[in-house]
Structure formats: structure tokens, C-alpha cells
C-alpha atoms as a PDB file:
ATOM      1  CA  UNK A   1      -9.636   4.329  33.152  1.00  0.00           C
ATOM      2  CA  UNK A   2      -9.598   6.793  35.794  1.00  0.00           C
ATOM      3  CA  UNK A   3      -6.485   5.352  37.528  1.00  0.00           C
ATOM      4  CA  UNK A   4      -4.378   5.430  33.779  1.00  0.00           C
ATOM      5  CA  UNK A   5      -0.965   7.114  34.187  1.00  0.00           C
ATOM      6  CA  UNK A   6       0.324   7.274  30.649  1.00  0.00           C
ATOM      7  CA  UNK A   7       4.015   6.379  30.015  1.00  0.00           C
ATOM      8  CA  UNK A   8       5.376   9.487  27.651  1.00  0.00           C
ATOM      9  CA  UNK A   9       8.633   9.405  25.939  1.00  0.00           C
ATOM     10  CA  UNK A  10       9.874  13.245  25.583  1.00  0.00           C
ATOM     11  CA  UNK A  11      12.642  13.782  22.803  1.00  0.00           C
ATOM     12  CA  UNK A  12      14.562  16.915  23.743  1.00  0.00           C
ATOM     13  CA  UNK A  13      16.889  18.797  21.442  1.00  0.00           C
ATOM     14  CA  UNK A  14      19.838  20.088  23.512  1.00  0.00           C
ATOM     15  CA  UNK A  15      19.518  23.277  22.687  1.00  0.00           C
ATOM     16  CA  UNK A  16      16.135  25.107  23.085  1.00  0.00           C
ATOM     17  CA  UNK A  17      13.545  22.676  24.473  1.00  0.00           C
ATOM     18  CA  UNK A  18      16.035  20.695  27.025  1.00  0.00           C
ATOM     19  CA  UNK A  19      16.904  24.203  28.183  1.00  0.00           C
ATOM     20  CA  UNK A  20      13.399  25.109  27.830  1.00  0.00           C
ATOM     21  CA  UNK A  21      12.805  22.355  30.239  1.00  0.00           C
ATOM     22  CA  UNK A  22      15.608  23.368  32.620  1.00  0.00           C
ATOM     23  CA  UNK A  23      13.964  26.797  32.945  1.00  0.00           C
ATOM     24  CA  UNK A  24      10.646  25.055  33.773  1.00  0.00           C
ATOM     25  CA  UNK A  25      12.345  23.254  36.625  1.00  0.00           C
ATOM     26  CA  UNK A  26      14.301  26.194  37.381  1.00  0.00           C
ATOM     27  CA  UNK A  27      10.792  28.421  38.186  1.00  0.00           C
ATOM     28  CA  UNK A  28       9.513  25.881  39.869  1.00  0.00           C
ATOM     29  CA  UNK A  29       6.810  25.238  37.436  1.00  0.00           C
ATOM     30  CA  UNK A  30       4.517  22.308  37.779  1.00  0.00           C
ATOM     31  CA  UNK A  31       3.899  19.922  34.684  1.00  0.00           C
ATOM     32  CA  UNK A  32       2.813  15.917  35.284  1.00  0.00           C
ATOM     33  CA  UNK A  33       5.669  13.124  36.130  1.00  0.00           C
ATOM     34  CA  UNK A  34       4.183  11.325  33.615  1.00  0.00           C
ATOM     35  CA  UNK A  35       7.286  12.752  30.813  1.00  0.00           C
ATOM     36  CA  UNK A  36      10.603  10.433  30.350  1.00  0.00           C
ATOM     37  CA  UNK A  37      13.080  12.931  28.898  1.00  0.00           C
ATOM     38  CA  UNK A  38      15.641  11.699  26.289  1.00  0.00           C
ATOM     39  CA  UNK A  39      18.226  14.594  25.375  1.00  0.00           C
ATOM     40  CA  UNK A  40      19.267  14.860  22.035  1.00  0.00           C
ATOM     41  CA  UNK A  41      21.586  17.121  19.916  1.00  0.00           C
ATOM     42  CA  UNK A  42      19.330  17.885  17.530  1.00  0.00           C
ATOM     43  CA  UNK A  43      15.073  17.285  16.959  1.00  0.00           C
ATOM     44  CA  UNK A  44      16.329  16.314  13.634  1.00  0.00           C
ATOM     45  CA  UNK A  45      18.142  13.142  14.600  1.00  0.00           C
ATOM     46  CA  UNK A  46      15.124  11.295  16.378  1.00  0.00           C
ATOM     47  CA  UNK A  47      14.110   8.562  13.308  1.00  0.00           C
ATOM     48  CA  UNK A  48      10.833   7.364  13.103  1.00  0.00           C
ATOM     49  CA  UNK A  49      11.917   4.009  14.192  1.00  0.00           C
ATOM     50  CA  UNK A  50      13.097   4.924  17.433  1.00  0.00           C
ATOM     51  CA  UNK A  51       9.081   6.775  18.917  1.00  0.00           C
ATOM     52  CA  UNK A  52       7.655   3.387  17.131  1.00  0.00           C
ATOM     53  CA  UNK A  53      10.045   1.220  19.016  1.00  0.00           C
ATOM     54  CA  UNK A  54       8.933   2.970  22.224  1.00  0.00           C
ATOM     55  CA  UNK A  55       5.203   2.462  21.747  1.00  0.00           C
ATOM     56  CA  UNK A  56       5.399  -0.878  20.334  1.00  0.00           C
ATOM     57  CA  UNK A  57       7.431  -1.336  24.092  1.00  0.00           C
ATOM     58  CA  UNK A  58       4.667  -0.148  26.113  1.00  0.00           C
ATOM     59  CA  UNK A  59       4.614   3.751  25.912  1.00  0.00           C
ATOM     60  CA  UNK A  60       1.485   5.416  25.665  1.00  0.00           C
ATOM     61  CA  UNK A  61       2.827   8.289  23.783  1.00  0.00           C
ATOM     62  CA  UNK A  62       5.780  10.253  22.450  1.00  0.00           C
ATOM     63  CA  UNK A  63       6.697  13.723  22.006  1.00  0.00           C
ATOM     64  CA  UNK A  64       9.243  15.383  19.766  1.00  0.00           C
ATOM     65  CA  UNK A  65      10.252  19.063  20.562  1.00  0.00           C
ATOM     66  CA  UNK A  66      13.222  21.120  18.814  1.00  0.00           C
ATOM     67  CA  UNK A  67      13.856  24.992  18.099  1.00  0.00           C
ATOM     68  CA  UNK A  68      11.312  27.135  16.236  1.00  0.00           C
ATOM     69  CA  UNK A  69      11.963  27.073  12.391  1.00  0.00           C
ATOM     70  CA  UNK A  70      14.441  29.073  11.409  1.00  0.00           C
ATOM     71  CA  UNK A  71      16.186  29.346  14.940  1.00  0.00           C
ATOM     72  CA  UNK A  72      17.681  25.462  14.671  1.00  0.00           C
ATOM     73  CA  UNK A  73      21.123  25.142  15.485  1.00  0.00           C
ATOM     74  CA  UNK A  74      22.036  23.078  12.369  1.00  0.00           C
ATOM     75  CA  UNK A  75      20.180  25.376  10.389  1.00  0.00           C
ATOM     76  CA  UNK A  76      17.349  23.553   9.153  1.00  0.00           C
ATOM     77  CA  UNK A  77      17.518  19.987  11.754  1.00  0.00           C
ATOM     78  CA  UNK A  78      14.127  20.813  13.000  1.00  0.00           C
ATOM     79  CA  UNK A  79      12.992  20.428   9.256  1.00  0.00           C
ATOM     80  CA  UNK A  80      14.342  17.285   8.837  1.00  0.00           C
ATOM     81  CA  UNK A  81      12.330  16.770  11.985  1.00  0.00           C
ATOM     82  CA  UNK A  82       8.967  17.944  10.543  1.00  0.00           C
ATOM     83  CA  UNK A  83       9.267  15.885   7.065  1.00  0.00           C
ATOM     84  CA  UNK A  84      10.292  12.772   9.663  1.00  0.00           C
ATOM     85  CA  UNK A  85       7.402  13.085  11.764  1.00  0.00           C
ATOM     86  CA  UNK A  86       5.036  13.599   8.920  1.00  0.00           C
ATOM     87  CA  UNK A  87       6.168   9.914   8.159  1.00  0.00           C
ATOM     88  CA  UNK A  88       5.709   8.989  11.763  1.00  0.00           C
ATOM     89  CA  UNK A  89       2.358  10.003  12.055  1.00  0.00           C
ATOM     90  CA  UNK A  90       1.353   8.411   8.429  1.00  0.00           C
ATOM     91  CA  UNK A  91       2.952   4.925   9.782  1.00  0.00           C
ATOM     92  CA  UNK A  92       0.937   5.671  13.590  1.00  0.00           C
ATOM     93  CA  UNK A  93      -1.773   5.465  11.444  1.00  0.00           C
ATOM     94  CA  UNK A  94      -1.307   2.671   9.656  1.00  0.00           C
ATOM     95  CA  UNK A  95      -0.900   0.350  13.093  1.00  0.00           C
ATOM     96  CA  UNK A  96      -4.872   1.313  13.902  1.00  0.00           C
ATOM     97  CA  UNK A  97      -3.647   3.802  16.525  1.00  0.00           C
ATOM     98  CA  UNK A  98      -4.800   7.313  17.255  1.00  0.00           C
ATOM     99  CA  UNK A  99      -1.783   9.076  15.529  1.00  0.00           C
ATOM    100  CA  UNK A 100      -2.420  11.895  18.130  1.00  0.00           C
ATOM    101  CA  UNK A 101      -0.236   9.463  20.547  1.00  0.00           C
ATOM    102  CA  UNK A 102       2.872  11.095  18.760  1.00  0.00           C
ATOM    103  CA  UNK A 103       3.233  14.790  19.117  1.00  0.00           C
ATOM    104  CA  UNK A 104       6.165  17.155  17.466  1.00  0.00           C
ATOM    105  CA  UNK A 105       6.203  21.026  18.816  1.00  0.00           C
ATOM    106  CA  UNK A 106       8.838  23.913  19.071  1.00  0.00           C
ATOM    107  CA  UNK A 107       9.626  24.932  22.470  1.00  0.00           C
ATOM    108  CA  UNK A 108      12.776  27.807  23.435  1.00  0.00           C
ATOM    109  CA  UNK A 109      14.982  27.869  25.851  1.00  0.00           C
ATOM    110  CA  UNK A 110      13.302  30.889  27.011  1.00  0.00           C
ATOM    111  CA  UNK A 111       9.619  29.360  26.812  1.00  0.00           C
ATOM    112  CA  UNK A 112       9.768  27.246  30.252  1.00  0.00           C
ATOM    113  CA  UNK A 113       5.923  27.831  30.306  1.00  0.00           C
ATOM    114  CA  UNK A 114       5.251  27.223  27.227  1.00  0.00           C
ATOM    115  CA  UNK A 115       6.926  23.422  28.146  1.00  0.00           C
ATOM    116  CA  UNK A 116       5.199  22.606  31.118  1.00  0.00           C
ATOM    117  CA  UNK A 117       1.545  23.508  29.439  1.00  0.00           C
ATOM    118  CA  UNK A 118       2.503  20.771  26.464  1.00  0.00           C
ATOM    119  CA  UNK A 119       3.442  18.753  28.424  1.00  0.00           C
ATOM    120  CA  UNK A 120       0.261  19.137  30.594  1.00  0.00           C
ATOM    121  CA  UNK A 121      -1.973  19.049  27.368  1.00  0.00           C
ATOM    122  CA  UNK A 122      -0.087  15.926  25.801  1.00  0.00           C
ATOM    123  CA  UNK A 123      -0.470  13.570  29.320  1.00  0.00           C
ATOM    124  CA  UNK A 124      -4.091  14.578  29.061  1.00  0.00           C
ATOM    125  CA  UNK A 125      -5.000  13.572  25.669  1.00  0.00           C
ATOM    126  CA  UNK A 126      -3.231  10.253  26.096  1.00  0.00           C
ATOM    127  CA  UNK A 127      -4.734  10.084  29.320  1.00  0.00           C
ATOM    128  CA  UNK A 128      -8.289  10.605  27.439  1.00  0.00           C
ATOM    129  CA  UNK A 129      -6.831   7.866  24.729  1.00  0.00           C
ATOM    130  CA  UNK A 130      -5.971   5.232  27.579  1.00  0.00           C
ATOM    131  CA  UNK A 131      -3.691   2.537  27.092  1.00  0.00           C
ATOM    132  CA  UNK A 132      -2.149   1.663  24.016  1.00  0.00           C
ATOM    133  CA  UNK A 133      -3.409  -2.398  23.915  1.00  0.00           C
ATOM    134  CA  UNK A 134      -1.293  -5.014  25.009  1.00  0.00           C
ATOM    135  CA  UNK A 135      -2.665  -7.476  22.597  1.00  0.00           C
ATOM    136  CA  UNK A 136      -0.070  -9.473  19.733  1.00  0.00           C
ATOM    137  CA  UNK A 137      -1.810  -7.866  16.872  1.00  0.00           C
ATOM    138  CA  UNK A 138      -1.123  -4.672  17.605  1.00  0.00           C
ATOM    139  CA  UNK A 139       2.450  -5.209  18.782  1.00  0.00           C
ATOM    140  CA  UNK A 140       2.910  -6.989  15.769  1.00  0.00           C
ATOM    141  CA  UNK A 141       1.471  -3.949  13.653  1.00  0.00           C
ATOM    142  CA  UNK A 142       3.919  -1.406  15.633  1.00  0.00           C
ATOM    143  CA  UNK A 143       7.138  -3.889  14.881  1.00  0.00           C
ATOM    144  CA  UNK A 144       6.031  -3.611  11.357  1.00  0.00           C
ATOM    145  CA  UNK A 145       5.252   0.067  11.139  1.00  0.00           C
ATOM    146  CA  UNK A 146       8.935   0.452  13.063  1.00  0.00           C
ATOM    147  CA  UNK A 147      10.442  -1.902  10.305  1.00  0.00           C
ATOM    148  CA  UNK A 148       9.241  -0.108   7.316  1.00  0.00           C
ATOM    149  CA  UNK A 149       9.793   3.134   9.358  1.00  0.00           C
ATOM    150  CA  UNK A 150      13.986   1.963   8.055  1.00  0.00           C
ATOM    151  CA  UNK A 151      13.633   1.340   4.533  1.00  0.00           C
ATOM    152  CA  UNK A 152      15.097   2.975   2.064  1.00  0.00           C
ATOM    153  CA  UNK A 153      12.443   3.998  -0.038  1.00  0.00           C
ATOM    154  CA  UNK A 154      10.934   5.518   2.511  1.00  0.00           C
ATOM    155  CA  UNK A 155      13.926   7.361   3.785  1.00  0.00           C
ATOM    156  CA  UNK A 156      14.439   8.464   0.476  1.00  0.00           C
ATOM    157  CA  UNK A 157      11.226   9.635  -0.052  1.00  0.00           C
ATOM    158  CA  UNK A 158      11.600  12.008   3.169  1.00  0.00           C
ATOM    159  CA  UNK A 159      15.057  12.905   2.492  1.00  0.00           C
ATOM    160  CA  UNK A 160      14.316  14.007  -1.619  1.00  0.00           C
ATOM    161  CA  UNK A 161      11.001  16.074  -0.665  1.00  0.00           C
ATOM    162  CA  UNK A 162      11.479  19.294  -0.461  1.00  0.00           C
ATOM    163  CA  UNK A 163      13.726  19.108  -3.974  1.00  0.00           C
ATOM    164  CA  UNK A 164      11.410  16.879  -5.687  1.00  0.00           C
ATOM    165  CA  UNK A 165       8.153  19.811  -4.853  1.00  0.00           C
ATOM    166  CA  UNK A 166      10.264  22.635  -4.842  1.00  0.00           C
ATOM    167  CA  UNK A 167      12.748  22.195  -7.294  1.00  0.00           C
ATOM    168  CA  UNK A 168      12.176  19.291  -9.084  1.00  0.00           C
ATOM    169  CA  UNK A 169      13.985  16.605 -10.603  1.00  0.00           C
ATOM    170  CA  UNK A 170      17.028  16.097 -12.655  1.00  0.00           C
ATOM    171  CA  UNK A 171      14.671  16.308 -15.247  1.00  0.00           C
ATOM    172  CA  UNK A 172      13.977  19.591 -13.840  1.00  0.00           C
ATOM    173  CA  UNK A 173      10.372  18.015 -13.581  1.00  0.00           C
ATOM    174  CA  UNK A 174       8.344  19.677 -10.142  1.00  0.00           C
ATOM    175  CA  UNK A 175       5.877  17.955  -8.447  1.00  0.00           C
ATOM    176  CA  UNK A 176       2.763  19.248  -6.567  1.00  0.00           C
ATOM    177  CA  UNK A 177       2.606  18.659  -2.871  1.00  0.00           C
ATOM    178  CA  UNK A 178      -0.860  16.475  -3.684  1.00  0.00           C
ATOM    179  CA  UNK A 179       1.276  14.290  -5.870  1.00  0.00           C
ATOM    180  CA  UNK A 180       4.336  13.476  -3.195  1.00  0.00           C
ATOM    181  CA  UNK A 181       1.720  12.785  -1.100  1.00  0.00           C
ATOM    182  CA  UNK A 182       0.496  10.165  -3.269  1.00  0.00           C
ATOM    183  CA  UNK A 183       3.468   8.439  -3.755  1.00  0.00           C
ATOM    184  CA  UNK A 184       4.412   8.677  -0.387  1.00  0.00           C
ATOM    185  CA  UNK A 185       1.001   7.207   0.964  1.00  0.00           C
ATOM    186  CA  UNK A 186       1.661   4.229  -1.684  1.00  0.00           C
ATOM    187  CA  UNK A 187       4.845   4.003  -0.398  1.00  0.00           C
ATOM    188  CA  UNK A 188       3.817   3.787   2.927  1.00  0.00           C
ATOM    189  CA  UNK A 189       1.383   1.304   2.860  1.00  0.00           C
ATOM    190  CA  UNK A 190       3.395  -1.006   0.418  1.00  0.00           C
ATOM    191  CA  UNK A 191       6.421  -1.394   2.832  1.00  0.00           C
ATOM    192  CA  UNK A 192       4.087  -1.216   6.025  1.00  0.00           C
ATOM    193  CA  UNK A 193       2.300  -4.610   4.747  1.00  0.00           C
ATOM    194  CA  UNK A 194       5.760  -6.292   2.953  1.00  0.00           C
ATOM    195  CA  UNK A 195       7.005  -5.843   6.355  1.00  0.00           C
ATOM    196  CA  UNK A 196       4.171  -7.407   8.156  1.00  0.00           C
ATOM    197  CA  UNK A 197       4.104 -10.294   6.358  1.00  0.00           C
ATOM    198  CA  UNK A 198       8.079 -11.159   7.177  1.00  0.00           C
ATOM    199  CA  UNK A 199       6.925 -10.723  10.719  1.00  0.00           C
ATOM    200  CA  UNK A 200       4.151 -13.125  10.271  1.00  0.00           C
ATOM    201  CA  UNK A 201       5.842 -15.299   8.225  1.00  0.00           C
ATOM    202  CA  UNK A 202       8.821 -15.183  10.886  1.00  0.00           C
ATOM    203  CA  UNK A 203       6.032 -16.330  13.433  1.00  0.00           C
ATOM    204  CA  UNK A 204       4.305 -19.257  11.155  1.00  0.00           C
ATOM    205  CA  UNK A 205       4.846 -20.217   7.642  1.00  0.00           C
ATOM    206  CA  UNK A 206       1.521 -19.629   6.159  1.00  0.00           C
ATOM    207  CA  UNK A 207       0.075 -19.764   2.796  1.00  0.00           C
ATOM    208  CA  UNK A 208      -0.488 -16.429  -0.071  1.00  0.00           C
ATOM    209  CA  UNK A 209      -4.056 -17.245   0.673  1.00  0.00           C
ATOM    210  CA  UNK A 210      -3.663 -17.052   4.634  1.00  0.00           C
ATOM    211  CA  UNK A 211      -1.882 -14.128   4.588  1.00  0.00           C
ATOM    212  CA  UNK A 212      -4.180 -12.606   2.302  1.00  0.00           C
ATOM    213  CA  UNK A 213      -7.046 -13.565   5.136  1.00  0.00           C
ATOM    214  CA  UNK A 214      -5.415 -12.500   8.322  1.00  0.00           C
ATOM    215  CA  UNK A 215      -4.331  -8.937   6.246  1.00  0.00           C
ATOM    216  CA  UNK A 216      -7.972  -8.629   5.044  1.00  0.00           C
ATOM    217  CA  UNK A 217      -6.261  -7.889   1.444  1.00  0.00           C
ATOM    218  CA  UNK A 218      -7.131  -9.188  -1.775  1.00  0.00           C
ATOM    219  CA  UNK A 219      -4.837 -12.570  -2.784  1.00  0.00           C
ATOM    220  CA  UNK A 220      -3.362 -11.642  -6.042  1.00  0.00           C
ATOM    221  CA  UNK A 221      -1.960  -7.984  -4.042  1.00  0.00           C
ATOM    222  CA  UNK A 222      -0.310 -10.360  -1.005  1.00  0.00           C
ATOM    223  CA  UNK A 223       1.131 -12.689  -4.011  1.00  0.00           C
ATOM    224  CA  UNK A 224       2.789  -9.511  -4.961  1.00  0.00           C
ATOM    225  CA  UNK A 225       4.102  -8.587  -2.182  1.00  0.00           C
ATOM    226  CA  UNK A 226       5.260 -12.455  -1.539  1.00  0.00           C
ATOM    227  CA  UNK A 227       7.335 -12.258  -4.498  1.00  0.00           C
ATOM    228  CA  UNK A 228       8.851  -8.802  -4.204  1.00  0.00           C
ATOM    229  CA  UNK A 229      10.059 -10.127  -0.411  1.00  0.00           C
ATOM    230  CA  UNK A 230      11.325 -13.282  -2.022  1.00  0.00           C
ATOM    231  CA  UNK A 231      13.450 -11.016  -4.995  1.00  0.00           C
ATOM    232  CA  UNK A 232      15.207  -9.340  -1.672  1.00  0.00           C
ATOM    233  CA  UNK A 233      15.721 -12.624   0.113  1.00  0.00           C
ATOM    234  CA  UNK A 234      13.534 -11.880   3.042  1.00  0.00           C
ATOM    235  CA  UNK A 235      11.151 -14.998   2.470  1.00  0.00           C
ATOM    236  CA  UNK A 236      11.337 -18.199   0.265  1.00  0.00           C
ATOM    237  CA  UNK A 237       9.370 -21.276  -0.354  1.00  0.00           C
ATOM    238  CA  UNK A 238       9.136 -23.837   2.772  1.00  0.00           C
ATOM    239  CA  UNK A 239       7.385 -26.823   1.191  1.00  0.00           C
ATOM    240  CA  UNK A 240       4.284 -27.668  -0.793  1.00  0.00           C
ATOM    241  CA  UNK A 241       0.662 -28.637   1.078  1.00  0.00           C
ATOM    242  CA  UNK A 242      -0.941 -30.964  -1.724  1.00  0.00           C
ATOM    243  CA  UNK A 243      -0.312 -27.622  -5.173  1.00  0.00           C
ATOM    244  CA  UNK A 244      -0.046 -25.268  -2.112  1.00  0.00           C
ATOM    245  CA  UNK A 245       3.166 -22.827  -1.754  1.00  0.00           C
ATOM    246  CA  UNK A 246       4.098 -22.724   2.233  1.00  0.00           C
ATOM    247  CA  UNK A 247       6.745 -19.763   2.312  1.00  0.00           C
ATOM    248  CA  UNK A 248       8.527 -18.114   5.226  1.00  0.00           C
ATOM    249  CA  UNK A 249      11.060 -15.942   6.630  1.00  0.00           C
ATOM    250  CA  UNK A 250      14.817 -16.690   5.663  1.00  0.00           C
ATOM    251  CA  UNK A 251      16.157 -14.178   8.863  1.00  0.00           C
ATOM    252  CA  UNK A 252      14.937 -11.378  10.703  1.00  0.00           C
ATOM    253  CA  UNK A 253      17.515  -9.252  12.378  1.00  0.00           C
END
């Protein structure tokens, strides 16, 4: 493990951290190689799906960094950013990884320092992590986590949080931080596994029952879920084994 370099993705905003990093190069101040910078306008604009697609491609970890709060550009991007990676690090999570692999942080343009001791701490962590593993399973868990990472509901969700605990809704009707929470970790976990099983499915047409033993879930849940993917058109019936139901995916994009 000694000889692990860790491949980082670093998402930039364009206006305080990619200037922060300038400054760092600038000064001549060191930081590890170890960083892949992608410039963006705005720390707000990097979607979950787009750090999942990265590690589910071989990188070992992913960084977000935008202005402080309150000093964003687009006036409140960076919390678009925060609520986003909270849903990053929930779906991280669900894959089996070590959702310290994905990292969000506000760095200035001022604060070249400040960048290249992040950076620094972030390459060691992973370093102390290792490797994300190569193995199908958990590329298949990452393709899924990406997946669910663009559905609706779950973009929703992010999009409708700070009205539904602050201000409620149209009902006027607040809820409690503890309570989005809830929904959101239901949320989560429903459209993480419905998505899983179109990947599987997409792989092998399989049985409710061999589903339910490769997902470790209980049978009448996966039947559930095998019925709301065949109301969207995602999956349908294949053929019958003796009174079994073979089902599978109709496309995958």
C-alpha cells in the first residue's frame, strides 16, 4: 500500500478556489500531483452524478471547492453545492465506500495556502483509504448510486429543502430537519436499489427471488421494487421457468 498514488478529481469554481489555486502556483507553494483540476463556473453546478461517475471510473477520490457562504458569485451556488453534496455523500455511502473519498470545502482566491494544505490532507486520507476496488460489485454499486444520483425525486428532494424546513409547504406545513432527513434517507435507498436491479437485470434476467438473494433484501420488498420499475417501463417480464417470473431490462441508456 505504500507505493498507492491516489487518482483525485478536484472541482474548481472559477472564481475563488481556481484562483485560489492560481495563487498557490503563483507562490510557489508545494501541494501533491496527485489533484486533476476541472474548472467550473460555479461549485453549484457539479451534480452528484458527475464525482460518482469519476469513482465508479477509477478515481480514488473527489473534491468539491467553491466560495465561502455568503461570498458566492451567484449568490447562494455554493448552497446548492452543500445540499448536493449532502446527497453525494448519503449515495457514497450507500455503494459500501468510505464516504470520506468525497470532500466539499471553501477555499478564496486569496487563501492559496489554505489550498495546497487540503489538498495535502485530502491525498493523505485517500492515501490511508487505498484503492477504491476494482471488483464488478462495486462498480456495479457506483453505476447505480450515479443512476439514482439523476432521478427526479431525488433532485427534487435537494432542490425543495430549504423551503420545505424553513418555510414549509403550500400547506404552509414546516418540517423539522430530523424529518427531511427521513424522507430523504428513504428516498435514497429506494432509488439506490430500483436502480441496481435495472443494472442487474440489464446484465442477466434473474428471478424476484434472485434478486432478492444477491441484494441480501427481503423478497416481498424486491417484488416491490420489480413492479414499480415495470409501471415506468424500465423492466418487464422475459418468460416463465416452470410458475417462475424471469424479468429484465427493456433499455438502459
Amino acid at each position: 500500500m505504500t507505493d498507492f498514488e491516489p487518482k483525485i478529481i478536484g472541482f474548481l469554481c472559477n472564481w475563488c478556489s481556481y484562483a485560489g489555486a492560481d495563487l498557490t502556483g503563483v507562490s510557489r507553494i508545494q501541494y501533491p500531483t496527485n489533484l486533476r483540476v476541472i474548472r467550473v463556473m460555479c461549485s453549484g453546478r457539479v451534480d452528484p452524478a458527475l464525482p460518482l461517475g469519476f469513482l465508479a471510473e477509477g478515481a480514488d477520490g473527489v473534491m468539491v471547492t467553491g466560495c465561502h457562504v455568503g461570498d458566492c458569485h451567484y449568490i447562494d451556488g455554493n448552497l446548492y453545492a452543500r445540499r448536493k453534496f449532502g446527497l453525494l455523500k448519503r449515495l457514497v455511502e450507500k455503494t459500501g465506500l468510505e464516504p470520506e473519498r468525497v470532500m466539499l470545502e471553501w477555499v478564496s482566491a486569496s487563501e492559496g495556502q489554505k489550498f495546497a494544505d487540503i489538498v495535502s490532507e485530502f491525498t493523505e486520507k485517500i492515501r490511508g483509504l487505498g484503492p477504491i476496488p476494482c471488483d464488478d460489485e462495486t462498480r456495479l454499486n457506483l453505476l447505480a448510486a450515479k443512476a439514482a444520483s439523476e432521478e427526479y425525486r431525488l433532485r427534487a428532494l435537494v432542490g425543495k429543502e430549504e423551503k420545505l424546513v424553513e418555510k414549509g409547504n403550500v400547506y404552509g406545513e414546516e418540517m423539522t430537519q430530523e424529518e427531511f432527513d427521513e424522507v430523504m434517507s428513504e428516498a435514497v435507498e429506494t432509488e439506490y436499489t430500483r436502480n441496481k436491479i435495472r443494472l442487474m437485470l440489464s446484465k442477466e434476467p434473474q428471478s424476484v427471488k434472485a434478486l432478492a438473494e444477491r441484494l441480501g433484501e427481503d423478497p416481498g420488498r424486491v417484488l416491490e421494487h420489480v413492479v414499480a420499475l415495470r409501471r415506468r417501463g424500465w423492466i418487464d417480464l422475459l418468460e416463465l421457468e416452470g410458475n417462475t417470473p424471469i424479468y429484465t431490462t427493456l433499455e438502459m441508456a
